[in-house]
PDB file of N, CA and C in Angstrom:
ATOM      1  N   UNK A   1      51.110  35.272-122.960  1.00  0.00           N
ATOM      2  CA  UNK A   1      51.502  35.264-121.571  1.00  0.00           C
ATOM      3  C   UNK A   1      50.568  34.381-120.750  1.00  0.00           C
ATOM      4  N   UNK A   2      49.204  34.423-120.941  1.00  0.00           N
ATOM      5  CA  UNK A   2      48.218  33.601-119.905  1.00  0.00           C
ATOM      6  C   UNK A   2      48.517  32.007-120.109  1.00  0.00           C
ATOM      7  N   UNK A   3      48.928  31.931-121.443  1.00  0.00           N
ATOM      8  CA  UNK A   3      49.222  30.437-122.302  1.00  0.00           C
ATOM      9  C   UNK A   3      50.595  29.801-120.847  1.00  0.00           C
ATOM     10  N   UNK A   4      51.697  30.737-120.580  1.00  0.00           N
ATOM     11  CA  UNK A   4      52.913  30.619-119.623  1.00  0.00           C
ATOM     12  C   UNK A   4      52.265  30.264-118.483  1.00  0.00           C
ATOM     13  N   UNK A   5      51.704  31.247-118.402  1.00  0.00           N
ATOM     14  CA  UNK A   5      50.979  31.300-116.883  1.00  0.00           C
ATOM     15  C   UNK A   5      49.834  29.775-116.106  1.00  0.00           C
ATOM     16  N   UNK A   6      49.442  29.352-117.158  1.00  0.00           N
ATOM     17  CA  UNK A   6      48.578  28.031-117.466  1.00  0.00           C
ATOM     18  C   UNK A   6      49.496  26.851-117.402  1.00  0.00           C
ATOM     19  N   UNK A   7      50.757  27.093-118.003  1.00  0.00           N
ATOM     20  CA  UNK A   7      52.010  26.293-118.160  1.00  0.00           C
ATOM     21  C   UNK A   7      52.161  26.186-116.476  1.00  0.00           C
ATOM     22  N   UNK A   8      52.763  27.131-116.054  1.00  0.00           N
ATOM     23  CA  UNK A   8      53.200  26.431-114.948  1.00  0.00           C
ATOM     24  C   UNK A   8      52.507  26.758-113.686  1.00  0.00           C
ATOM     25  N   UNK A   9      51.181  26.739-114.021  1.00  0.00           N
ATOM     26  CA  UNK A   9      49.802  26.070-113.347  1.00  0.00           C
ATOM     27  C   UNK A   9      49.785  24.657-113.342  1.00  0.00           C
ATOM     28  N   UNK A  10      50.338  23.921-114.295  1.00  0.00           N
ATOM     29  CA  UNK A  10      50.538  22.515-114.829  1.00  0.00           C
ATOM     30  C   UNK A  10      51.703  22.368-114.107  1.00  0.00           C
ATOM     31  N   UNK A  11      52.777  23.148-113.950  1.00  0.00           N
ATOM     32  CA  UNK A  11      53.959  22.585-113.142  1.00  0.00           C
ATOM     33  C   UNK A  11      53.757  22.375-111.662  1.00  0.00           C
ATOM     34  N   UNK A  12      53.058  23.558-111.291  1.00  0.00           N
ATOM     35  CA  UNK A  12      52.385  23.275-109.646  1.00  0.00           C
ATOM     36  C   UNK A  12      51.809  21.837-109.548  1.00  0.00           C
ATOM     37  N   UNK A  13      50.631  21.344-110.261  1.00  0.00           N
ATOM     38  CA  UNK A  13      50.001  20.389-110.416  1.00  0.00           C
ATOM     39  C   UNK A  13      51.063  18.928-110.365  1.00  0.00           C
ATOM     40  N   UNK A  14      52.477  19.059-110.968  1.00  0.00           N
ATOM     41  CA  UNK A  14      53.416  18.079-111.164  1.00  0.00           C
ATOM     42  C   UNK A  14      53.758  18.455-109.721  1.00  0.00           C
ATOM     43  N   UNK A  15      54.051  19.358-109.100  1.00  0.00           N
ATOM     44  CA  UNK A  15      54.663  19.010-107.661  1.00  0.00           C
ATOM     45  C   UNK A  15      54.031  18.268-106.359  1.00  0.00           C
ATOM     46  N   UNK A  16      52.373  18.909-107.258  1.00  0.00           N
ATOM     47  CA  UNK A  16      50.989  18.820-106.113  1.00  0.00           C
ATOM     48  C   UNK A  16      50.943  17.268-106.093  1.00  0.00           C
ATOM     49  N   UNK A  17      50.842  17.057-107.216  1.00  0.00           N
ATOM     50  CA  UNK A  17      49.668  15.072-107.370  1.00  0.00           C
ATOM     51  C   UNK A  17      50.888  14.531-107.836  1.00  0.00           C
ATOM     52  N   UNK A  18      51.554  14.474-108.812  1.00  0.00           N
ATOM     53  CA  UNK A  18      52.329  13.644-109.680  1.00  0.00           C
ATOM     54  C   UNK A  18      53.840  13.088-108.912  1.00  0.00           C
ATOM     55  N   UNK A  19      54.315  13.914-108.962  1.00  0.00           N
ATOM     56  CA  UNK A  19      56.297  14.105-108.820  1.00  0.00           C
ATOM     57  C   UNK A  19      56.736  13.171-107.235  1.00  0.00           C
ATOM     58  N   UNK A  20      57.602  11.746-107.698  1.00  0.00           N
ATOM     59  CA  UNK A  20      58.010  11.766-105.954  1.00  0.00           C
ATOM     60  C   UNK A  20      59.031  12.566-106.252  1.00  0.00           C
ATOM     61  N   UNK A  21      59.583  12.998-104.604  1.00  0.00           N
ATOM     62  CA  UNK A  21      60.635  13.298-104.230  1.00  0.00           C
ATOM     63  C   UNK A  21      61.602  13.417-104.947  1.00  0.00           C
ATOM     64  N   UNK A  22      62.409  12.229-105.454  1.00  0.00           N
ATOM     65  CA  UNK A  22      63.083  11.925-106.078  1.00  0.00           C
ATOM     66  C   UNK A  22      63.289  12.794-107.815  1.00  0.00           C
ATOM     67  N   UNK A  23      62.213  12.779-108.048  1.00  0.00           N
ATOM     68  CA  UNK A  23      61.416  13.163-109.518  1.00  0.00           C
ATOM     69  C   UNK A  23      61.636  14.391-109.058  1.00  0.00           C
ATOM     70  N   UNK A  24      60.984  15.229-108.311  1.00  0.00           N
ATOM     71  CA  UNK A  24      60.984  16.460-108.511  1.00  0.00           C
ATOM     72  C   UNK A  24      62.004  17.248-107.880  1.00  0.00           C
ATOM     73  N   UNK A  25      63.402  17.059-107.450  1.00  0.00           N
ATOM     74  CA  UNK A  25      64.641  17.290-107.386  1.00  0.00           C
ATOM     75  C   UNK A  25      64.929  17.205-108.829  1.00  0.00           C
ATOM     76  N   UNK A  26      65.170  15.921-109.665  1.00  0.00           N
ATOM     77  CA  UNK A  26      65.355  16.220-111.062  1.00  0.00           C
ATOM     78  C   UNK A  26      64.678  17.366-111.681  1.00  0.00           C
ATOM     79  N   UNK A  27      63.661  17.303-111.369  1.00  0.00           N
ATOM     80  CA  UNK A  27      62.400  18.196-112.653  1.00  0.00           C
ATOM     81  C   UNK A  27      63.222  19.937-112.008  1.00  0.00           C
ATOM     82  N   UNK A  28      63.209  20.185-110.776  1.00  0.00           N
ATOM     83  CA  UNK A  28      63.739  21.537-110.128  1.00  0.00           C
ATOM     84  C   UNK A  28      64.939  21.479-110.847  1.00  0.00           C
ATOM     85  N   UNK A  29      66.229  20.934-110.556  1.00  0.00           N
ATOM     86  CA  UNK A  29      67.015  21.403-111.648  1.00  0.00           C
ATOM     87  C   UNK A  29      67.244  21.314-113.267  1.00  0.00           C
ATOM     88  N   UNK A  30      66.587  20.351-113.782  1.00  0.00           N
ATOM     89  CA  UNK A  30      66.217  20.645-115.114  1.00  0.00           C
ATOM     90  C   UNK A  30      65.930  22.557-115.489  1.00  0.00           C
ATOM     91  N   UNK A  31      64.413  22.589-114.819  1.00  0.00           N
ATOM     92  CA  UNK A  31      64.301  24.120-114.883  1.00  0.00           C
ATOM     93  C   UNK A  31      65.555  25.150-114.737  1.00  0.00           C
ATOM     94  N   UNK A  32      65.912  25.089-113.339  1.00  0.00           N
ATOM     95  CA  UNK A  32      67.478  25.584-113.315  1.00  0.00           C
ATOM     96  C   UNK A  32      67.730  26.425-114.016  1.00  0.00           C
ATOM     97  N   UNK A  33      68.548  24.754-114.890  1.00  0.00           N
ATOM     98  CA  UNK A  33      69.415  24.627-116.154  1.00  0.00           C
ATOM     99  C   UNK A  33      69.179  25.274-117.040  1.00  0.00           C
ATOM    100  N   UNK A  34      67.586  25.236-117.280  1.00  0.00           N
ATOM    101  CA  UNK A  34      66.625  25.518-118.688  1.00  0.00           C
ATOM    102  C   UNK A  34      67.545  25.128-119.985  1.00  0.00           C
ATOM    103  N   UNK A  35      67.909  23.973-119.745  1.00  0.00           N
ATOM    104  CA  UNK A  35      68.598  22.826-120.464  1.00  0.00           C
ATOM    105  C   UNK A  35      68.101  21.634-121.061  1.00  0.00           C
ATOM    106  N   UNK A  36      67.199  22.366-122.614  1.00  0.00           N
ATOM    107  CA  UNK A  36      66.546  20.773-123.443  1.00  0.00           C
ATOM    108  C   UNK A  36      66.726  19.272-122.892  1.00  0.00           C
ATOM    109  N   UNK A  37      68.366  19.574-123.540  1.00  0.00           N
ATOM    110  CA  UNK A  37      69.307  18.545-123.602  1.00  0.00           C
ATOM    111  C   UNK A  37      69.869  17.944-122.278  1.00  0.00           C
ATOM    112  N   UNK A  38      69.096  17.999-121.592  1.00  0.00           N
ATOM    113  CA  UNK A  38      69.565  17.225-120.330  1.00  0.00           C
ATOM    114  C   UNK A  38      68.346  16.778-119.368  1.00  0.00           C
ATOM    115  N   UNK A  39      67.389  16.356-120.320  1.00  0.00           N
ATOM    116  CA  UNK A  39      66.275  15.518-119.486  1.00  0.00           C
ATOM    117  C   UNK A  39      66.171  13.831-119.758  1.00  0.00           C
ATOM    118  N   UNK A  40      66.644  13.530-119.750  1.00  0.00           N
ATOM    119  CA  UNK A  40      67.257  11.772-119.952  1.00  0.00           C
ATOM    120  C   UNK A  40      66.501  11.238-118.264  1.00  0.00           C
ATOM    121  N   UNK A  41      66.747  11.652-117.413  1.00  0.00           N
ATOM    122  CA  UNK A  41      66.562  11.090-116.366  1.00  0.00           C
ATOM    123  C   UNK A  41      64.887  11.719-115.830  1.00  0.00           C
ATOM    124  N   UNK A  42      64.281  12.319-116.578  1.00  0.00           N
ATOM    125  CA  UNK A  42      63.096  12.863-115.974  1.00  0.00           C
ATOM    126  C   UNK A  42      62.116  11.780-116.379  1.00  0.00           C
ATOM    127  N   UNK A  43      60.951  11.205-115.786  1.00  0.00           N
ATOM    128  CA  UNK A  43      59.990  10.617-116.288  1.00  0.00           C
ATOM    129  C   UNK A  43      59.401  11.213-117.789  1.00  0.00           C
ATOM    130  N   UNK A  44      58.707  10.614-118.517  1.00  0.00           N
ATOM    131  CA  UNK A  44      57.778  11.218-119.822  1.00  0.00           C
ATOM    132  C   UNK A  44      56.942  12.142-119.530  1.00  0.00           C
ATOM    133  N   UNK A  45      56.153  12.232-118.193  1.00  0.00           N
ATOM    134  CA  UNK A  45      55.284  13.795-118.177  1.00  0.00           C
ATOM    135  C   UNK A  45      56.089  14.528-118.032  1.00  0.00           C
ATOM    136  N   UNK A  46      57.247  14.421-117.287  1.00  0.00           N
ATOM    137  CA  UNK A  46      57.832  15.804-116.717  1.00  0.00           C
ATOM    138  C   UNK A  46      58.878  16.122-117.983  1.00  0.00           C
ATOM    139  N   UNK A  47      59.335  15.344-118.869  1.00  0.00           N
ATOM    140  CA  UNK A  47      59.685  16.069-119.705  1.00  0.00           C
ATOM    141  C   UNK A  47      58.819  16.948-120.424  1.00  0.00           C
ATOM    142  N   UNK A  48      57.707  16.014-120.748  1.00  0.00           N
ATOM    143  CA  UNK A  48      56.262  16.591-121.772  1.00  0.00           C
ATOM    144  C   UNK A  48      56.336  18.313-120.989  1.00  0.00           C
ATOM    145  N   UNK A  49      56.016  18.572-120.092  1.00  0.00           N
ATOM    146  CA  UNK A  49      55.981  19.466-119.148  1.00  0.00           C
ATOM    147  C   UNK A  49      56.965  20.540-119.107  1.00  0.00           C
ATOM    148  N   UNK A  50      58.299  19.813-119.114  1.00  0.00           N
ATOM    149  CA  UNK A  50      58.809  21.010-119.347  1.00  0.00           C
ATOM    150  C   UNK A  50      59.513  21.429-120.788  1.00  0.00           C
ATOM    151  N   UNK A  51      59.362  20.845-121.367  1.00  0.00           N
ATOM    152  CA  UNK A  51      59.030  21.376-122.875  1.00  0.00           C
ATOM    153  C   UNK A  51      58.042  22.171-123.103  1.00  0.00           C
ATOM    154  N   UNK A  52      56.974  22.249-122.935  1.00  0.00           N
ATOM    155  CA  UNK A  52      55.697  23.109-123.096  1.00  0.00           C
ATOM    156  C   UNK A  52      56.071  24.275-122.553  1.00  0.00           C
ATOM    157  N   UNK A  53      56.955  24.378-121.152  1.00  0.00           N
ATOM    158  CA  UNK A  53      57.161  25.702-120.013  1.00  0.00           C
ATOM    159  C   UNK A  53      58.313  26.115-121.205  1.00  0.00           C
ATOM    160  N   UNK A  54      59.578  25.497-121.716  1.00  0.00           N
ATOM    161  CA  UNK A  54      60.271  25.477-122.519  1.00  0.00           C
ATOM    162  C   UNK A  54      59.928  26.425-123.756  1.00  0.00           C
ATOM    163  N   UNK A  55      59.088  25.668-124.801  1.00  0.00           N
ATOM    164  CA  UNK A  55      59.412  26.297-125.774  1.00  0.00           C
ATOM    165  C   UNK A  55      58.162  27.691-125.500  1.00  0.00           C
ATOM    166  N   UNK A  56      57.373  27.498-124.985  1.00  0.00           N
ATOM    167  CA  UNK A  56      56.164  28.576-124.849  1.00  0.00           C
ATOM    168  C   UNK A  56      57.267  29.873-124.111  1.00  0.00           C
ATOM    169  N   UNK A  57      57.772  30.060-123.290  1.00  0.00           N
ATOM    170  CA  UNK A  57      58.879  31.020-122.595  1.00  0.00           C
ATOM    171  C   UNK A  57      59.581  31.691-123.821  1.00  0.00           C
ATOM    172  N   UNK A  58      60.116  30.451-124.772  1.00  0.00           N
ATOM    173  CA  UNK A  58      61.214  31.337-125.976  1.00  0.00           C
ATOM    174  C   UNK A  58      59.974  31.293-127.266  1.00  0.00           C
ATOM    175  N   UNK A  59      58.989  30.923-127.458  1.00  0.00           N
ATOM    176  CA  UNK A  59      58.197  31.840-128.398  1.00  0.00           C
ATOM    177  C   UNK A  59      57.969  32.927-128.089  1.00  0.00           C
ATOM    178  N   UNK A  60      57.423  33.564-126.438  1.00  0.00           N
ATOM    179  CA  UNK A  60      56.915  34.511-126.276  1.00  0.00           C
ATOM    180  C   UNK A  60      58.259  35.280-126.363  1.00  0.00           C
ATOM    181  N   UNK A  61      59.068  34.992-126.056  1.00  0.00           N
ATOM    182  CA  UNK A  61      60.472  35.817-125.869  1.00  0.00           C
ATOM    183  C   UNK A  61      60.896  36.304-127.070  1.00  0.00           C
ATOM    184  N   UNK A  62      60.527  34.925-128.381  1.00  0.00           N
ATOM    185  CA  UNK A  62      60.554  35.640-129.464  1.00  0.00           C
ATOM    186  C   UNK A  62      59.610  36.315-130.158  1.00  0.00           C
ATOM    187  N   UNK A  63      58.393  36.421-129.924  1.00  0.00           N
ATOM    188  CA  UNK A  63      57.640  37.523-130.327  1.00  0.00           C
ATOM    189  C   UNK A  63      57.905  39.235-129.871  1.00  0.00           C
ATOM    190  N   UNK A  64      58.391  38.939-128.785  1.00  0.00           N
ATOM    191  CA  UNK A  64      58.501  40.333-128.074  1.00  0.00           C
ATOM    192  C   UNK A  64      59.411  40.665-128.914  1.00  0.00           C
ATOM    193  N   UNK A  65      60.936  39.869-128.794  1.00  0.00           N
ATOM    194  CA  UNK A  65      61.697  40.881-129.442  1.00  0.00           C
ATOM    195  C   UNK A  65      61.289  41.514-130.755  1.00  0.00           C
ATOM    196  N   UNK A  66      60.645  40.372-131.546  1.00  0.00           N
ATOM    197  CA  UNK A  66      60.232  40.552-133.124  1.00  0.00           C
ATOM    198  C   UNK A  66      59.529  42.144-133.151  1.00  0.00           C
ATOM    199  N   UNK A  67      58.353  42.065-132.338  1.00  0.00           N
ATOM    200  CA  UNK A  67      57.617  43.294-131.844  1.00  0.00           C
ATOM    201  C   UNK A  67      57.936  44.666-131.440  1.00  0.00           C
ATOM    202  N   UNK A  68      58.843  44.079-130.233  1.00  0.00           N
ATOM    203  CA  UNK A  68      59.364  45.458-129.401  1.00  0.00           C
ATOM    204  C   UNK A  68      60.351  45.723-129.577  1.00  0.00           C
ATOM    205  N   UNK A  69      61.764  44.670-129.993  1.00  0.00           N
ATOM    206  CA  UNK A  69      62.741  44.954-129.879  1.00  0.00           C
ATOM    207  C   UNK A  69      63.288  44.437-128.497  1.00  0.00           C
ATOM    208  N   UNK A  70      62.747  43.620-127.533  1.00  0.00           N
ATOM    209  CA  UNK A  70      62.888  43.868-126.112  1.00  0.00           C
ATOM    210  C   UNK A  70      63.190  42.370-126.157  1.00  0.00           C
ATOM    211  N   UNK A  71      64.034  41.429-125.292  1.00  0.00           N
ATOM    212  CA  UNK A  71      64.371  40.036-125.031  1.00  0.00           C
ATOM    213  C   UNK A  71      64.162  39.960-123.373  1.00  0.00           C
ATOM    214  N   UNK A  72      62.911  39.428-123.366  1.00  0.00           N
ATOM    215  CA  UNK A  72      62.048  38.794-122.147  1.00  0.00           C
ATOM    216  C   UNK A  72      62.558  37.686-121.915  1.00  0.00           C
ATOM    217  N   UNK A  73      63.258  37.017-122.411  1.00  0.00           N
ATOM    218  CA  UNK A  73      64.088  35.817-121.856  1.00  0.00           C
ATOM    219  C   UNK A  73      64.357  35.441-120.652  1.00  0.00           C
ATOM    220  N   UNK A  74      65.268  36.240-120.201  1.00  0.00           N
ATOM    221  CA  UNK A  74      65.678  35.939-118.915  1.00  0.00           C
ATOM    222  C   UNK A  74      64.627  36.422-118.103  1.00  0.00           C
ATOM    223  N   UNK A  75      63.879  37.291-117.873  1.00  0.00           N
ATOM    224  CA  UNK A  75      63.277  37.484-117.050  1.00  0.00           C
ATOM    225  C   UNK A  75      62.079  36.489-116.529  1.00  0.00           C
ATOM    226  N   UNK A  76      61.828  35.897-117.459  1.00  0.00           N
ATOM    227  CA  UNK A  76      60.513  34.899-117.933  1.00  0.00           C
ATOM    228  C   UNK A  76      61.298  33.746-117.134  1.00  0.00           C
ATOM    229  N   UNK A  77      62.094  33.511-117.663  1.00  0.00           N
ATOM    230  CA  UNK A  77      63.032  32.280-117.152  1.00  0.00           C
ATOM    231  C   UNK A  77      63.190  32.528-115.485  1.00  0.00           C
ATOM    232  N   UNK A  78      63.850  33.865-114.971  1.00  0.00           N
ATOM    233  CA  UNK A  78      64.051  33.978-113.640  1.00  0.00           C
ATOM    234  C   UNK A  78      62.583  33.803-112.830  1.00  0.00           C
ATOM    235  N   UNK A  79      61.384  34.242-113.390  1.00  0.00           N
ATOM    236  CA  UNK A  79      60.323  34.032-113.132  1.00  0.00           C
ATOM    237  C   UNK A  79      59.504  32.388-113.222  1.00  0.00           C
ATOM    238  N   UNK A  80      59.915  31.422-114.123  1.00  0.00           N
ATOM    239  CA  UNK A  80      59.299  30.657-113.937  1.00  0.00           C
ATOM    240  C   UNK A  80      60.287  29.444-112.277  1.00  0.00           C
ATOM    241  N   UNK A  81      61.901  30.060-112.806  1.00  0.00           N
ATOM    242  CA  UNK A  81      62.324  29.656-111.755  1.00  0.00           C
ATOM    243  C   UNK A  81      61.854  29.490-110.094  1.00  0.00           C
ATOM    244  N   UNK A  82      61.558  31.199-110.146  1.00  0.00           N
ATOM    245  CA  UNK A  82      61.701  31.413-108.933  1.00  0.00           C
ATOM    246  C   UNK A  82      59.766  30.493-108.578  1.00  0.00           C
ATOM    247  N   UNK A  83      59.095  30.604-108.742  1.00  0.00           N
ATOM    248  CA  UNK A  83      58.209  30.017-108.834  1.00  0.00           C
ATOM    249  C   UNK A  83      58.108  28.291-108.530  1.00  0.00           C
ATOM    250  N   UNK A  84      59.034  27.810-109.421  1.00  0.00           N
ATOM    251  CA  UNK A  84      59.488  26.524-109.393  1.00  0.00           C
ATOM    252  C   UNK A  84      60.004  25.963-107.747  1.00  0.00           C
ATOM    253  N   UNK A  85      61.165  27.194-107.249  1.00  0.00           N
ATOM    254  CA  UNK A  85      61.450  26.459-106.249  1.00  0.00           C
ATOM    255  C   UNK A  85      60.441  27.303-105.048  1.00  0.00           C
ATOM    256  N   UNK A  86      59.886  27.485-105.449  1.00  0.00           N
ATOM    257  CA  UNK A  86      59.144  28.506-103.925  1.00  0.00           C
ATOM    258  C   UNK A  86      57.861  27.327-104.111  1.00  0.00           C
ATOM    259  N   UNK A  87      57.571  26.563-105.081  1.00  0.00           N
ATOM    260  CA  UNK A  87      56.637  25.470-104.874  1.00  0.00           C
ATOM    261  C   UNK A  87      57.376  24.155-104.785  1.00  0.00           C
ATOM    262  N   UNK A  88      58.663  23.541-104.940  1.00  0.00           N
ATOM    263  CA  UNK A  88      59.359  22.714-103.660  1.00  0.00           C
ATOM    264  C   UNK A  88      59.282  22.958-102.834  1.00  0.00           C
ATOM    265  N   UNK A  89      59.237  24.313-102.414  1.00  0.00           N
ATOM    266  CA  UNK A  89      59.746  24.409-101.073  1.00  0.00           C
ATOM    267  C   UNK A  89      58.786  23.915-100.036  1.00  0.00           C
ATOM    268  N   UNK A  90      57.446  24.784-100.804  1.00  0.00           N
ATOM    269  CA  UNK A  90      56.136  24.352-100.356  1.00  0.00           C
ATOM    270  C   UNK A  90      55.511  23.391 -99.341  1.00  0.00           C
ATOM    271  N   UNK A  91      56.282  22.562-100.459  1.00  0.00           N
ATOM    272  CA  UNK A  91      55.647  20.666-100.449  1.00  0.00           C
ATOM    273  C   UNK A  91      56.541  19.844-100.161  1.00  0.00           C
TER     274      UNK A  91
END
């Protein structure tokens, strides 16, 4: 979980220094989506980036279930979302 949490400490950082405008309208709905397959139009960090938020979300999602029985998926996901746009909104 702190590994997630570090993740999109790194996504703040893409909204803070990195991302124009432009860029980070793409990068916000990419997340969305939480759609691999549809980053064609994102620069190379922000894909790098959200791959890492990506697959780190569905490892942990799959450990839990493996563990608990429990699918943290969506919640993880509604969470990195909501996060995502409450730091557009921000900035």
């Amino acid at each position: 979980m702190s590994k997630l949490v570090c993740l999109i400490n790194a996504v703040d950082d893409v909204y803070d220094v990195y991302g124009s405008p432009d860029e980070l309208q793409l990068f916000t709905a990419a997340i969305l989506r939480w759609d691999a397959e549809e980053l064609d139009e994102l620069p190379e960090y922000m894909k790098i980036c959200f791959m890492a938020v990506y697959n780190t979300a569905n490892e942990l999602a799959y450990y839990t279930i493996k563990q608990q029985g429990f699918n943290c998926l969506p919640y993880l996901k509604q969470a990195v979302r909501i996060r995502t746009i409450n730091t557009l909104l921000i900035n």
